[in-house]
C-alpha atoms as a PDB file:
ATOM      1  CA  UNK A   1       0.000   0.000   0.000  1.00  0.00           C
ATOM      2  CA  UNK A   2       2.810   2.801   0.980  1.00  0.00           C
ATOM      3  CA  UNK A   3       4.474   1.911  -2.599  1.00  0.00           C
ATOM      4  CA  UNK A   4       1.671   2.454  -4.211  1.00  0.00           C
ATOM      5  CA  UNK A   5       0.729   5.690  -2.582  1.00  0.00           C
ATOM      6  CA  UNK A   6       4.673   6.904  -3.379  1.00  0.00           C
ATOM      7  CA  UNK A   7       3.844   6.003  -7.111  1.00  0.00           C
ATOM      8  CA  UNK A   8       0.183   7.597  -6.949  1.00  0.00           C
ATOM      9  CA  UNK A   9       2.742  11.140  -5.678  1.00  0.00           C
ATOM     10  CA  UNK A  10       5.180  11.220  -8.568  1.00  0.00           C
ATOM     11  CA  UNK A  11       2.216  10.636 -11.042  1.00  0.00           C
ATOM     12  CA  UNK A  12       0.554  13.967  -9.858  1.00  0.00           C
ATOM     13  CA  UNK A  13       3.885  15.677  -9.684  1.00  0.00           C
ATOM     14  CA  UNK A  14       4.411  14.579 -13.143  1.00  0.00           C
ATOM     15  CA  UNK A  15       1.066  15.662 -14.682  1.00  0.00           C
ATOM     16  CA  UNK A  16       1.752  19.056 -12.547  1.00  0.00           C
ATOM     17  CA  UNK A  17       4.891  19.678 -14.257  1.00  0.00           C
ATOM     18  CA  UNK A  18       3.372  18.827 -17.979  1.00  0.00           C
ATOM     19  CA  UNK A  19       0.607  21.118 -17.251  1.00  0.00           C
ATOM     20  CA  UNK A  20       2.183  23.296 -15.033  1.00  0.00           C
ATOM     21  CA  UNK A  21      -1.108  23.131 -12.535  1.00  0.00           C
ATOM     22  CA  UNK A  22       0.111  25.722 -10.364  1.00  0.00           C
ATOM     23  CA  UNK A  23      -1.162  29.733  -9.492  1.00  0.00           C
ATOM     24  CA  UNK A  24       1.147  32.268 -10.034  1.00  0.00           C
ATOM     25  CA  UNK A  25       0.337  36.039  -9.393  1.00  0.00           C
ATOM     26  CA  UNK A  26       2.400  39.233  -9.302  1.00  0.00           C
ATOM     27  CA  UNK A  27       2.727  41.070  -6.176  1.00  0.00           C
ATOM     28  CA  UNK A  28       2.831  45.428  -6.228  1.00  0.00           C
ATOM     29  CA  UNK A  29       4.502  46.747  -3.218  1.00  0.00           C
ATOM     30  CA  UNK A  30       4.444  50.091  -2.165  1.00  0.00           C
ATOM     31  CA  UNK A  31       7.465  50.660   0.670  1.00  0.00           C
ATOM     32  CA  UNK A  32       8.106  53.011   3.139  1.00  0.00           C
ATOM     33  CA  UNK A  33      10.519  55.642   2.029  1.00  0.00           C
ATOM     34  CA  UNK A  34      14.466  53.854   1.776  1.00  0.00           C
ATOM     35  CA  UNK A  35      13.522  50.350   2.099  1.00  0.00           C
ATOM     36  CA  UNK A  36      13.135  48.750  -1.037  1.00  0.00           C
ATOM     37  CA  UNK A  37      16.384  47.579  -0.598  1.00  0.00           C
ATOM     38  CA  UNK A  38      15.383  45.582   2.579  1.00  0.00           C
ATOM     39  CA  UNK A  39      12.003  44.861   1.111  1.00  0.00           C
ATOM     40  CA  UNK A  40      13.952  42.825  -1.743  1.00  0.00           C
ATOM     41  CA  UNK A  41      15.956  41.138   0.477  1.00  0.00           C
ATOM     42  CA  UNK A  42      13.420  39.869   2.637  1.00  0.00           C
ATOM     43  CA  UNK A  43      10.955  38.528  -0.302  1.00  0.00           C
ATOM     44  CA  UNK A  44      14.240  36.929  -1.542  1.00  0.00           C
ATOM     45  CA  UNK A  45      14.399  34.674   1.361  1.00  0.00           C
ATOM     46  CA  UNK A  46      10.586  33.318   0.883  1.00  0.00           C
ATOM     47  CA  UNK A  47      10.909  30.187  -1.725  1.00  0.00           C
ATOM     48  CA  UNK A  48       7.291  30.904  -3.131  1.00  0.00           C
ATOM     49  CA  UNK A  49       9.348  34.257  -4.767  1.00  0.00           C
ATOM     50  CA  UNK A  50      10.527  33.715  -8.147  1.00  0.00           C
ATOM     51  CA  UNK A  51      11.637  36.900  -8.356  1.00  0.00           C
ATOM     52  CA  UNK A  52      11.372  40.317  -6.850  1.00  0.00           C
ATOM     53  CA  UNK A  53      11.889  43.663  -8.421  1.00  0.00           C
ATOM     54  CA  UNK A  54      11.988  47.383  -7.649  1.00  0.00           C
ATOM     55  CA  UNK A  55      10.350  49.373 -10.047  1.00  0.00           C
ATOM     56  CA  UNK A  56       9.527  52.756 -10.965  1.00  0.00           C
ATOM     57  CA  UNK A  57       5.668  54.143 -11.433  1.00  0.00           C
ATOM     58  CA  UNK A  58       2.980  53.959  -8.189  1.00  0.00           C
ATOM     59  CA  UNK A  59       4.518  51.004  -6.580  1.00  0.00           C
ATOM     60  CA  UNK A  60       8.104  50.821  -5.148  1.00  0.00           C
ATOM     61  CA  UNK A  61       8.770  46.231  -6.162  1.00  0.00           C
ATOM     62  CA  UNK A  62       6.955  44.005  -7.979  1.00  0.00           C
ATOM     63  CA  UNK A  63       7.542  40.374  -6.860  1.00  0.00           C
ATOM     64  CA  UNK A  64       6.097  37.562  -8.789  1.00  0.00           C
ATOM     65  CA  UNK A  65       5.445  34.402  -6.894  1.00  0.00           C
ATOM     66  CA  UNK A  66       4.457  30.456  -7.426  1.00  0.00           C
ATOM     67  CA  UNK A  67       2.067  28.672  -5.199  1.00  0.00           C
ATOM     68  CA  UNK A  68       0.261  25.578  -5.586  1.00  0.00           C
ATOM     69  CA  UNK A  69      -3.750  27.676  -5.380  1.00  0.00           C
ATOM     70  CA  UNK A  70      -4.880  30.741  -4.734  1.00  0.00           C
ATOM     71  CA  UNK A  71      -5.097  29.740  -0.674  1.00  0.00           C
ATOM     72  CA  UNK A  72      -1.535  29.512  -0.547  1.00  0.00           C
ATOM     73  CA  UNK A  73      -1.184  32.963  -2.237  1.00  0.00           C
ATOM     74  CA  UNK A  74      -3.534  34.361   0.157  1.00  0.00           C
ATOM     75  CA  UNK A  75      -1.597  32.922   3.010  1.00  0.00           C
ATOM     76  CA  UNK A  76       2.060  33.816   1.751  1.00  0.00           C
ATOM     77  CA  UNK A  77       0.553  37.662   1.552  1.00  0.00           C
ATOM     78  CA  UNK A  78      -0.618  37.757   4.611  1.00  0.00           C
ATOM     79  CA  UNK A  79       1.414  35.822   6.654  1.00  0.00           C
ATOM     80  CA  UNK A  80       5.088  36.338   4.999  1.00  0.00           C
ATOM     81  CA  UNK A  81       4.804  39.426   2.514  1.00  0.00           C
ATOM     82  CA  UNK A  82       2.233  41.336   5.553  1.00  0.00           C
ATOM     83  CA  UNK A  83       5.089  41.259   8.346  1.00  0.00           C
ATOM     84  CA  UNK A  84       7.857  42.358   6.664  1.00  0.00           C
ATOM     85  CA  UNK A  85       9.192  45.550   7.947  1.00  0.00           C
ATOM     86  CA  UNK A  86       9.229  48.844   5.666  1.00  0.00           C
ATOM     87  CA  UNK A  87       5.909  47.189   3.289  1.00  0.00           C
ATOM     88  CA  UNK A  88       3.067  49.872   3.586  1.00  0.00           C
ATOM     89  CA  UNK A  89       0.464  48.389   0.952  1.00  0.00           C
ATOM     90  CA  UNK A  90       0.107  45.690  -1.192  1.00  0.00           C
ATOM     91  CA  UNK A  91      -1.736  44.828  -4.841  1.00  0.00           C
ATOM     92  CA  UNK A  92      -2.067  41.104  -5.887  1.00  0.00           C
ATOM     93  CA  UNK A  93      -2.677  40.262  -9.372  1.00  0.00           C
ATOM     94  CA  UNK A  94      -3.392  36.647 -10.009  1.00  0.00           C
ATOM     95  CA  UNK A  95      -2.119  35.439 -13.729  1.00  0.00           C
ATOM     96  CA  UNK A  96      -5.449  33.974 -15.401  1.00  0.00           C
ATOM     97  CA  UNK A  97      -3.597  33.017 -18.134  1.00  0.00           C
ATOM     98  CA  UNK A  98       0.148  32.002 -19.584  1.00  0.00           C
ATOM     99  CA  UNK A  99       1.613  32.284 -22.680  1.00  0.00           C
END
């Protein structure tokens, strides 16, 4: 029975990977005044970021990020992105589709 469950795993990690079933969604950060430097740092250390940006225009970084749904987005915002110092508001996009 545990074999089977093992091979039951790397068959839905497989058809994940063909089809790429995961959420993905770009994350605007506005920061406070001379810490988008720290800001970038911080999202760096979260392995949900694929990569994290500053930018010019309204927001200060744009961070795109990886999750397996739309949950796990919801709780990497507010429980990783939320508490990290200098972040004063947040935007999250979530990509409907890929090309």
């Amino acid at each position: 029975m545990r074999e089977s469950a093992h091979v039951v795993k790397v068959c839905i990690a497989k058809i994940r990977h063909r089809f790429d079933m995961t959420t993905r969604a770009y994350i605007m950060i506005e920061t406070a005044a001379g810490k988008s430097r720290d800001v970038i740092k911080a999202l760096s250390s979260i392995p949900a970021v694929d990569a994290a940006n500053a930018v010019t225009g309204p927001y200060d970084v744009i961070v795109e990020v990886t999750a397996q749904d739309l949950n796990e987005i919801g709780d990497l915002v507010s429980r990783r992105v939320h508490t990290i110092n200098g972040i004063s508001r947040t935007l999250t996009c979530f990509v409907l589709e890929r090309s």
